[in-house]
N, C-alpha and C. Protein backbone atom coordinates (compact mmCIF):
# COMPACT_ATOMS: atom_id res chain seq x y z
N UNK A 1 0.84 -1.19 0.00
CA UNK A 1 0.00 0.00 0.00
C UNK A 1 0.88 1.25 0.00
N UNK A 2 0.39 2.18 -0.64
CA UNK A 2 1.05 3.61 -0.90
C UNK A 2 0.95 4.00 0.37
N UNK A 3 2.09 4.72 0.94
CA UNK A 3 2.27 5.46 2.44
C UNK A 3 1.88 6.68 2.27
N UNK A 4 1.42 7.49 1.39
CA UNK A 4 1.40 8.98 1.27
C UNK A 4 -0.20 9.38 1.38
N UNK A 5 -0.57 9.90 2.31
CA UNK A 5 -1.97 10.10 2.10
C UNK A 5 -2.53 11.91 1.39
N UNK A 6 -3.35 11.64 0.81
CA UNK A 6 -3.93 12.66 0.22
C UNK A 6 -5.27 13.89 0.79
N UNK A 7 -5.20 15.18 0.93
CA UNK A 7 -5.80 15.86 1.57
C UNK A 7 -7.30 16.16 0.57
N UNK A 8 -7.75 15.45 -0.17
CA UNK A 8 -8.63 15.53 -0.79
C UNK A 8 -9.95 14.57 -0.41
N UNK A 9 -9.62 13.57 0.56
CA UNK A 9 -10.84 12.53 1.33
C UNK A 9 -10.21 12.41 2.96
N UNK A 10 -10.73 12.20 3.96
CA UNK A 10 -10.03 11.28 5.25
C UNK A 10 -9.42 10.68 4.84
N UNK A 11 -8.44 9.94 5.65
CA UNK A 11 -7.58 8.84 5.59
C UNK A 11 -7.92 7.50 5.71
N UNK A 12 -9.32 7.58 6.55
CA UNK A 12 -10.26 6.26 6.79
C UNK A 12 -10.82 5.74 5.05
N UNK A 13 -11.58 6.70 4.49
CA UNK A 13 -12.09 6.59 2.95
C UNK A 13 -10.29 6.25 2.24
N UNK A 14 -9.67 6.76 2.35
CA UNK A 14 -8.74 6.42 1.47
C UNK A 14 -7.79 5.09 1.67
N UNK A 15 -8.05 4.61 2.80
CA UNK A 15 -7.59 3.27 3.71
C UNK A 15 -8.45 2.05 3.12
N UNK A 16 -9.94 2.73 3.29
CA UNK A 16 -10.42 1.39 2.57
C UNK A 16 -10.62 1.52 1.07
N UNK A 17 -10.52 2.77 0.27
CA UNK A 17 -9.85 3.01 -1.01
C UNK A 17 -8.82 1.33 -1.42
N UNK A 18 -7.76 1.28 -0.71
CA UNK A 18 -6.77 0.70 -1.03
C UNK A 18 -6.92 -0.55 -0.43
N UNK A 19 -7.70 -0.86 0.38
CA UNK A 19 -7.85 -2.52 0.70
C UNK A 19 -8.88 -2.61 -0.76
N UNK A 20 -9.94 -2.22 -0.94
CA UNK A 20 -10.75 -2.43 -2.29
C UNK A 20 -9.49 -2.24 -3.24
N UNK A 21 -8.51 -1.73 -3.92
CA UNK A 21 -7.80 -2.30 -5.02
C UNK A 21 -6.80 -3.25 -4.35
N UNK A 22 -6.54 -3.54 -3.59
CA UNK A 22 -5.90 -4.43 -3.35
C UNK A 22 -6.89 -6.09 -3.78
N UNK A 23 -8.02 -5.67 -3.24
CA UNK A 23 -8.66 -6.84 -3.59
C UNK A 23 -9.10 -7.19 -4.98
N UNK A 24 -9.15 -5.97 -5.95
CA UNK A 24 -9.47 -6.08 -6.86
C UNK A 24 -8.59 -6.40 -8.09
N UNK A 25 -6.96 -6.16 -7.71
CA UNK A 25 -6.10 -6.66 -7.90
C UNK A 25 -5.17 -8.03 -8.06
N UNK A 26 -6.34 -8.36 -6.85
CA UNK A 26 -6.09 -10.18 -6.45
C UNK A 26 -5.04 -9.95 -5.42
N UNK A 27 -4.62 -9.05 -5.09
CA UNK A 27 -3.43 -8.73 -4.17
C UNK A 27 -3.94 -9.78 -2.61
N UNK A 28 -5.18 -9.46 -2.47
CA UNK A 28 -6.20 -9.90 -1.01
C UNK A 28 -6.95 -10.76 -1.76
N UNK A 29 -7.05 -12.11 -1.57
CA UNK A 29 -7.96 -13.15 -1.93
C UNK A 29 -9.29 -13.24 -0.73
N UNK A 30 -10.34 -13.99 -1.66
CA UNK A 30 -10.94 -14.57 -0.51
C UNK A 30 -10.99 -15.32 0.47
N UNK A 31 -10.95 -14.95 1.64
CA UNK A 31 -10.54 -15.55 2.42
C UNK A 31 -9.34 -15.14 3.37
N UNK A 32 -8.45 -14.30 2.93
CA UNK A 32 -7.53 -13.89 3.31
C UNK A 32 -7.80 -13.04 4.41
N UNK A 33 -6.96 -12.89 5.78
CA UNK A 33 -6.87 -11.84 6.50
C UNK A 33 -6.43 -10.88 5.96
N UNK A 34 -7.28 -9.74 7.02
CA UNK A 34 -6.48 -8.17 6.66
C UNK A 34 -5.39 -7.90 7.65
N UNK A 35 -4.54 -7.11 7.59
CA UNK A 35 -3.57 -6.72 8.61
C UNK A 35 -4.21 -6.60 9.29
N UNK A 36 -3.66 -6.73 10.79
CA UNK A 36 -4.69 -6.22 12.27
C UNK A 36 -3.89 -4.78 12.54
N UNK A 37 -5.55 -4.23 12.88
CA UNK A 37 -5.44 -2.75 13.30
C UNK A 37 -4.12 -1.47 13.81
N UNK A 38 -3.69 -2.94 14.52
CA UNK A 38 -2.82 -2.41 15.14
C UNK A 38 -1.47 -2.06 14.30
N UNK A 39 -1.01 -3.51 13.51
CA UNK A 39 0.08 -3.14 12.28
C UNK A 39 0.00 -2.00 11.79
N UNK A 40 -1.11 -1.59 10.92
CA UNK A 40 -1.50 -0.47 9.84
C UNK A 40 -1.04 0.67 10.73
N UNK A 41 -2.24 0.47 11.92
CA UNK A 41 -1.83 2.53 12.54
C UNK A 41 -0.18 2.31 12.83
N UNK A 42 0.68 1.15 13.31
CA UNK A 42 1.72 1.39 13.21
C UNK A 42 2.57 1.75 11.89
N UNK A 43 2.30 1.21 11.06
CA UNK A 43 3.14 0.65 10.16
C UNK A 43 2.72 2.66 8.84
N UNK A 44 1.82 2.92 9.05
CA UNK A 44 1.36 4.04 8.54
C UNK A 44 0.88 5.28 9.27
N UNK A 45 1.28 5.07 10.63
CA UNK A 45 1.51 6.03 11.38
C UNK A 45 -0.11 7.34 11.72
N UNK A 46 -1.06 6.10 11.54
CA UNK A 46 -2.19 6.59 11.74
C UNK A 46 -2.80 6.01 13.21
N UNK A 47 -3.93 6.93 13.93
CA UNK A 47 -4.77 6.66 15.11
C UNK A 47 -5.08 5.35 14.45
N UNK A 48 -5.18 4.33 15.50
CA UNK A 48 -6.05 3.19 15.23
C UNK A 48 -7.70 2.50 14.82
N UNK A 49 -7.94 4.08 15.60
CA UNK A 49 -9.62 4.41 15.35
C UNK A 49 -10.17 5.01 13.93
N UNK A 50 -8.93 5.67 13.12
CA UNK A 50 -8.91 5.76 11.80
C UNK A 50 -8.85 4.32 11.09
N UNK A 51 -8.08 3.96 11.30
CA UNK A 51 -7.99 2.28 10.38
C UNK A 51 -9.26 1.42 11.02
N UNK A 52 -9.61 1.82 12.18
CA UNK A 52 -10.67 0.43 12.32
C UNK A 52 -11.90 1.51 11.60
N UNK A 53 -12.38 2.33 11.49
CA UNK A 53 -13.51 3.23 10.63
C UNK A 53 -13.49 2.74 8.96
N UNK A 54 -11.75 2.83 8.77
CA UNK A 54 -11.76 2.60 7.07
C UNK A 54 -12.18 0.95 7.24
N UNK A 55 -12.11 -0.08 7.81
CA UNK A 55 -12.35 -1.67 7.83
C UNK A 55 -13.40 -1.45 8.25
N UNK A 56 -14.32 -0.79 9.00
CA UNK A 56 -15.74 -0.64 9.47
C UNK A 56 -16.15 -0.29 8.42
N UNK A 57 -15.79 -0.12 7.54
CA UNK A 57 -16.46 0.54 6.03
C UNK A 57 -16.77 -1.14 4.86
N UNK A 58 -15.49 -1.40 5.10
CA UNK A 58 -15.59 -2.56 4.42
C UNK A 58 -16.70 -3.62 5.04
N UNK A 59 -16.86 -3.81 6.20
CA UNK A 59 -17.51 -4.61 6.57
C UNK A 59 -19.24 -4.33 6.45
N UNK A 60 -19.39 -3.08 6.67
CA UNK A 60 -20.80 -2.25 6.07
C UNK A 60 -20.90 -3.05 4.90
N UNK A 61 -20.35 -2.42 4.12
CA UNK A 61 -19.90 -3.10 2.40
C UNK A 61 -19.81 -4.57 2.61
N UNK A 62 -20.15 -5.35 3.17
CA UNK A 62 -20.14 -6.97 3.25
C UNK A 62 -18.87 -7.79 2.47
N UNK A 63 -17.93 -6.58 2.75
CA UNK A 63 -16.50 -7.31 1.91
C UNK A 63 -15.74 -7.71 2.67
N UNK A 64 -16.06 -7.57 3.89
CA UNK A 64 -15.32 -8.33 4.73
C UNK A 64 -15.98 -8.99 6.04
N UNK A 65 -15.35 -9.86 6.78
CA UNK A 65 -16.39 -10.15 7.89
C UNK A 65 -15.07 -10.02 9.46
N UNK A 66 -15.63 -9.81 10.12
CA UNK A 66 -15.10 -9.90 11.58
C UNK A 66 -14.85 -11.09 12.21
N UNK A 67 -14.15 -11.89 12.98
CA UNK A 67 -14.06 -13.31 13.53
C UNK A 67 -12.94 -13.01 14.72
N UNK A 68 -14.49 -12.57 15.75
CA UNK A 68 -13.99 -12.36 17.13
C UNK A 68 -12.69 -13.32 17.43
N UNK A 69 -11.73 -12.66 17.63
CA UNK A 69 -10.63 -12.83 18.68
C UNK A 69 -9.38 -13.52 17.52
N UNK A 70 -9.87 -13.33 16.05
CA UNK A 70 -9.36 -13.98 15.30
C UNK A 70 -9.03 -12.61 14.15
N UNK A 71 -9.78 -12.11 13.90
CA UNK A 71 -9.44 -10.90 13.04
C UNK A 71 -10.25 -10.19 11.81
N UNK A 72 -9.66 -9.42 10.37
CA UNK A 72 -11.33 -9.39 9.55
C UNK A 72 -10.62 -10.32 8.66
N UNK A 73 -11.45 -10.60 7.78
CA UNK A 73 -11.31 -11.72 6.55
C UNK A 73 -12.01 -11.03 5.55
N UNK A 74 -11.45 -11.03 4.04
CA UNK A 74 -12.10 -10.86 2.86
C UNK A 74 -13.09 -12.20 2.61
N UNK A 75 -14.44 -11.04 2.42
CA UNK A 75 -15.84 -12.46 2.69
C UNK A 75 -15.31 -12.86 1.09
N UNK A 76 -16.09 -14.33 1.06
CA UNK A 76 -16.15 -15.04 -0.32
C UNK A 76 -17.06 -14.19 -1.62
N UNK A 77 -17.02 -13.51 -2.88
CA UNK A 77 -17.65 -13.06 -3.12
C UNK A 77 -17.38 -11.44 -3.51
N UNK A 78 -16.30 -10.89 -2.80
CA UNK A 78 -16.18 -9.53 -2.58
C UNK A 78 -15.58 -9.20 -3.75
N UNK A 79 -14.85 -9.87 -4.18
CA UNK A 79 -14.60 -8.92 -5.38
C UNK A 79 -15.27 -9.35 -6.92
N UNK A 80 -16.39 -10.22 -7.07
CA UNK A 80 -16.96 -10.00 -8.02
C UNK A 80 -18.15 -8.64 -7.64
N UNK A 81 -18.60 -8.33 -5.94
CA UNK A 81 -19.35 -7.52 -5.91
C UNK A 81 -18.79 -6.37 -5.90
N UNK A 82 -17.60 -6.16 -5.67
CA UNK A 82 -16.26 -5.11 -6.29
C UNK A 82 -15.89 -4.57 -7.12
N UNK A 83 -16.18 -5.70 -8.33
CA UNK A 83 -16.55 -5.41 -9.92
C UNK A 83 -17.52 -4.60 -10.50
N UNK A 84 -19.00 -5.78 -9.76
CA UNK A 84 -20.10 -4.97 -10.21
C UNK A 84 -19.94 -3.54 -10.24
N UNK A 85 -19.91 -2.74 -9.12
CA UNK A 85 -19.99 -1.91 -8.00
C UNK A 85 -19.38 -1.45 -8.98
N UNK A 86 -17.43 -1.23 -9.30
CA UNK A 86 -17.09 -0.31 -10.01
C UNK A 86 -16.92 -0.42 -11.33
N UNK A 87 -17.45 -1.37 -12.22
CA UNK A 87 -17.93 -0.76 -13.22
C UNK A 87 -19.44 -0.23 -13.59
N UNK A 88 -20.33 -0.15 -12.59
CA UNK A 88 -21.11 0.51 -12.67
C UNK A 88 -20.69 1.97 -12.73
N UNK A 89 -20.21 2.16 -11.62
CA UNK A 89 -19.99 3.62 -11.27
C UNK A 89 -18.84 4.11 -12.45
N UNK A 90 -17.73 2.85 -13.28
CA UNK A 90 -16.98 3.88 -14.56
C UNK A 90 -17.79 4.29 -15.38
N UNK A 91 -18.71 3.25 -15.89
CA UNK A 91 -19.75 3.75 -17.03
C UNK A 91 -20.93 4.72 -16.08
N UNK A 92 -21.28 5.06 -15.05
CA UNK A 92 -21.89 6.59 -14.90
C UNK A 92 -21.23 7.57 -14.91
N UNK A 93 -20.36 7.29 -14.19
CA UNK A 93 -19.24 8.63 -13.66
C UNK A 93 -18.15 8.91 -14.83
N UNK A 94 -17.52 8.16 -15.20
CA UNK A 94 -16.15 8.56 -15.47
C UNK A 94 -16.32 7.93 -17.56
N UNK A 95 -16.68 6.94 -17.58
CA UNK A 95 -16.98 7.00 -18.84
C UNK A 95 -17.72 7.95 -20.02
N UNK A 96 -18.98 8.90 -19.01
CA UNK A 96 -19.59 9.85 -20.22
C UNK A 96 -18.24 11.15 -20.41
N UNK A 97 -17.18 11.12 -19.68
CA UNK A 97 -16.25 12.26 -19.79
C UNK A 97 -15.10 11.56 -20.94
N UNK A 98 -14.70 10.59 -20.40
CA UNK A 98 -13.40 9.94 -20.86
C UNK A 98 -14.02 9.88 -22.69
N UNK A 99 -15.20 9.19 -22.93
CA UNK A 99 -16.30 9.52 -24.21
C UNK A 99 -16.30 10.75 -24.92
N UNK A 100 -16.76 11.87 -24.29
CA UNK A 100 -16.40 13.00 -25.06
C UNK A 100 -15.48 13.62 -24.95
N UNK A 101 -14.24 13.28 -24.82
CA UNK A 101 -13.07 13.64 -24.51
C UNK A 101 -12.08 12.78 -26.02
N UNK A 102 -12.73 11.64 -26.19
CA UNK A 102 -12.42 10.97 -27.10
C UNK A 102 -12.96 11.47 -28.23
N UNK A 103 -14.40 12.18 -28.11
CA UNK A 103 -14.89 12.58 -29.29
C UNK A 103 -14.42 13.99 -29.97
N UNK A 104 -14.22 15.23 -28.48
CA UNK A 104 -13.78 16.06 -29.11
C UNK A 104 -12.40 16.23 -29.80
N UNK A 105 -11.51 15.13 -29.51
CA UNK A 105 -10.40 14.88 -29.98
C UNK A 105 -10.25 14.27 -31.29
N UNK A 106 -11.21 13.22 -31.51
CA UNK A 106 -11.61 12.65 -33.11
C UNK A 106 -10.87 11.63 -33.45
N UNK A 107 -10.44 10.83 -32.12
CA UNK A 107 -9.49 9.84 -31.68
C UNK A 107 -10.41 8.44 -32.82
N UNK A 108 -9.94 7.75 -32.98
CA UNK A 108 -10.56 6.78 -33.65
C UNK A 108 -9.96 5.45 -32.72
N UNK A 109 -10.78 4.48 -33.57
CA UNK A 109 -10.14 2.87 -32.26
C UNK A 109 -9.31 2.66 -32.74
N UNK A 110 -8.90 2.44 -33.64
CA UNK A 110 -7.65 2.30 -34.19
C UNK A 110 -6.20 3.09 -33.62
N UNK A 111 -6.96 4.28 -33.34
CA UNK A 111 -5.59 5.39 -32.43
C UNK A 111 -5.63 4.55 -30.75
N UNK A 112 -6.83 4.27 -30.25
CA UNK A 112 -6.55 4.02 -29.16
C UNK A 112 -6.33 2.33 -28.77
N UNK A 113 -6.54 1.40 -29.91
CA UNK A 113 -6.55 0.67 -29.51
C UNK A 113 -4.75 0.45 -29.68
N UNK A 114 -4.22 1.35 -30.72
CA UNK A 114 -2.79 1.23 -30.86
C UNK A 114 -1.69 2.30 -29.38
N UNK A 115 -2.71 3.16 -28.39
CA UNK A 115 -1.90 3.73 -27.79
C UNK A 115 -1.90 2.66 -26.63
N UNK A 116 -2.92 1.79 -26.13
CA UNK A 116 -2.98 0.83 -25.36
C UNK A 116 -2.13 -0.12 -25.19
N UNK A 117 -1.71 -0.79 -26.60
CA UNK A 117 -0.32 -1.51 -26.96
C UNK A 117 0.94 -1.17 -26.95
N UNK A 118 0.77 0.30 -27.59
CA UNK A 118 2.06 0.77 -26.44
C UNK A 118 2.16 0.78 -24.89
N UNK A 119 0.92 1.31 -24.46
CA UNK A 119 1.15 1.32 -23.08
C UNK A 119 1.66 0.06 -22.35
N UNK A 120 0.38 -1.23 -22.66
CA UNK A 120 0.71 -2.74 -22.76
C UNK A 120 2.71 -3.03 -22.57
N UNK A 121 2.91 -2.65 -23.74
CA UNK A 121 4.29 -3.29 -23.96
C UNK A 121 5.48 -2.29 -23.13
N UNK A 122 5.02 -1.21 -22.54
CA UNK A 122 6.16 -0.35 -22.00
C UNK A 122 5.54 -0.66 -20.72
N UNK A 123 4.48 -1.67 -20.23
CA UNK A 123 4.63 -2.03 -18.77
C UNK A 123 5.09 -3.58 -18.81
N UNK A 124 5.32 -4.06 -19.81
CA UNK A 124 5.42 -5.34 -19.70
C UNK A 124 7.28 -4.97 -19.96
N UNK A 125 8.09 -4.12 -20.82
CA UNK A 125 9.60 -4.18 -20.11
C UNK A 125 9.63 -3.67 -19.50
N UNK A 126 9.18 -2.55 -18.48
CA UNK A 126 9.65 -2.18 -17.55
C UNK A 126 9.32 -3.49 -16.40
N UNK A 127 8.69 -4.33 -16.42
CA UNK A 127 8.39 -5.31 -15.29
C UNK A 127 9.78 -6.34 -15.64
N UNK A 128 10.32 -6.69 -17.08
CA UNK A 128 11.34 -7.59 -17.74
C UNK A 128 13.02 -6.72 -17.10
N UNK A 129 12.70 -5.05 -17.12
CA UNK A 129 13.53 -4.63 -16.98
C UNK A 129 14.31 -5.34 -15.10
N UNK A 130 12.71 -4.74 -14.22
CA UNK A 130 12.75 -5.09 -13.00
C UNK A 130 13.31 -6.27 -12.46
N UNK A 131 13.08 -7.35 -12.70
CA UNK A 131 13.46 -8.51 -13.15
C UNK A 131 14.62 -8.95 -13.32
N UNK A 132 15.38 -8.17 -14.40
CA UNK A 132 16.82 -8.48 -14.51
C UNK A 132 17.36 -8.04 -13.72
N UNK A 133 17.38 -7.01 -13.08
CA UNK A 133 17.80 -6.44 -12.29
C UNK A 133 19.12 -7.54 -10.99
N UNK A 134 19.78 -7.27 -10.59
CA UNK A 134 20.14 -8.20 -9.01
C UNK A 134 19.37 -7.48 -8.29
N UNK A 135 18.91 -8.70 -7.29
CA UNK A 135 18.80 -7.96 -5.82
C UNK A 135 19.50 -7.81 -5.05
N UNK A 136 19.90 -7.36 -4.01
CA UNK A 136 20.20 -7.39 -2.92
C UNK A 136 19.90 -8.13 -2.29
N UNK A 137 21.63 -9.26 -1.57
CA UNK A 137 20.72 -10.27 -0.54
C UNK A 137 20.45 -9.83 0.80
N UNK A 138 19.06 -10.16 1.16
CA UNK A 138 18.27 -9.81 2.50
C UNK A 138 19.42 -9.98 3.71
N UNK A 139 19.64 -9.64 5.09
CA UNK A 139 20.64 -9.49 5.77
C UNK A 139 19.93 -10.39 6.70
């Protein structure tokens, strides 16, 4: 998870921001624990009552469940209702812009389906680049 928080939402909304792409990512499976409370406010240097609000969010949202004395868990399910959820909201929100944005430009599919393949292939060497790379052995 990104350490830098942004002054444009709480830190709670933007906490569970990033457990939802994490899950949507496959990063968090079903089933999987979440960090406990306590890690995060350490580990990101937030009140604890902030991180349990952003996971109180998720659990509202039935994407996760609670298991007294054990911890939260990503429920079974959550990220196809993760899906639904946000591609509903690209095609209301963010698709009628990204659309005429394409139109007043006069972009054709052909332009975009060829800037995609670039994009495609300049994340796929930079991941080949990463890769070759040495690591450093762990101490």
């Amino acid at each position: 998870m990104d350490r830098e928080w942004n002054d444009s939402q709480p830190i709670y909304r933007q906490l569970r921001d990033r457990v939802v792409a994490m899950i949507l990512d496959g990063v968090l499976q079903e089933g999987d624990p979440l960090p406990s409370v306590r890690i995060v406010a350490a580990e990101y240097r937030v009140n604890p009552l902030t991180v349990l609000k952003g996971y109180q969010q998720l659990v509202d949202e039935g994407l996760v469940e609670s298991k007294r004395g054990l911890g939260m868990f990503i429920n079974t399910g959550a990220r196809n209702l993760l899906l639904q959820g946000e591609r509903q909201r690209f095609l209301a929100e963010e698709w009628p812009r990204v659309h005429a944005t394409i139109q007043r430009l006069g972009l054709t599919p052909e332009e975009l389906d060829a800037a995609a393949k670039r994009k495609s292939s300049s994340v796929v060497a930079l991941s080949k680049t990463a890769e070759s790379k040495p690591r450093k052995e762990e101490r």
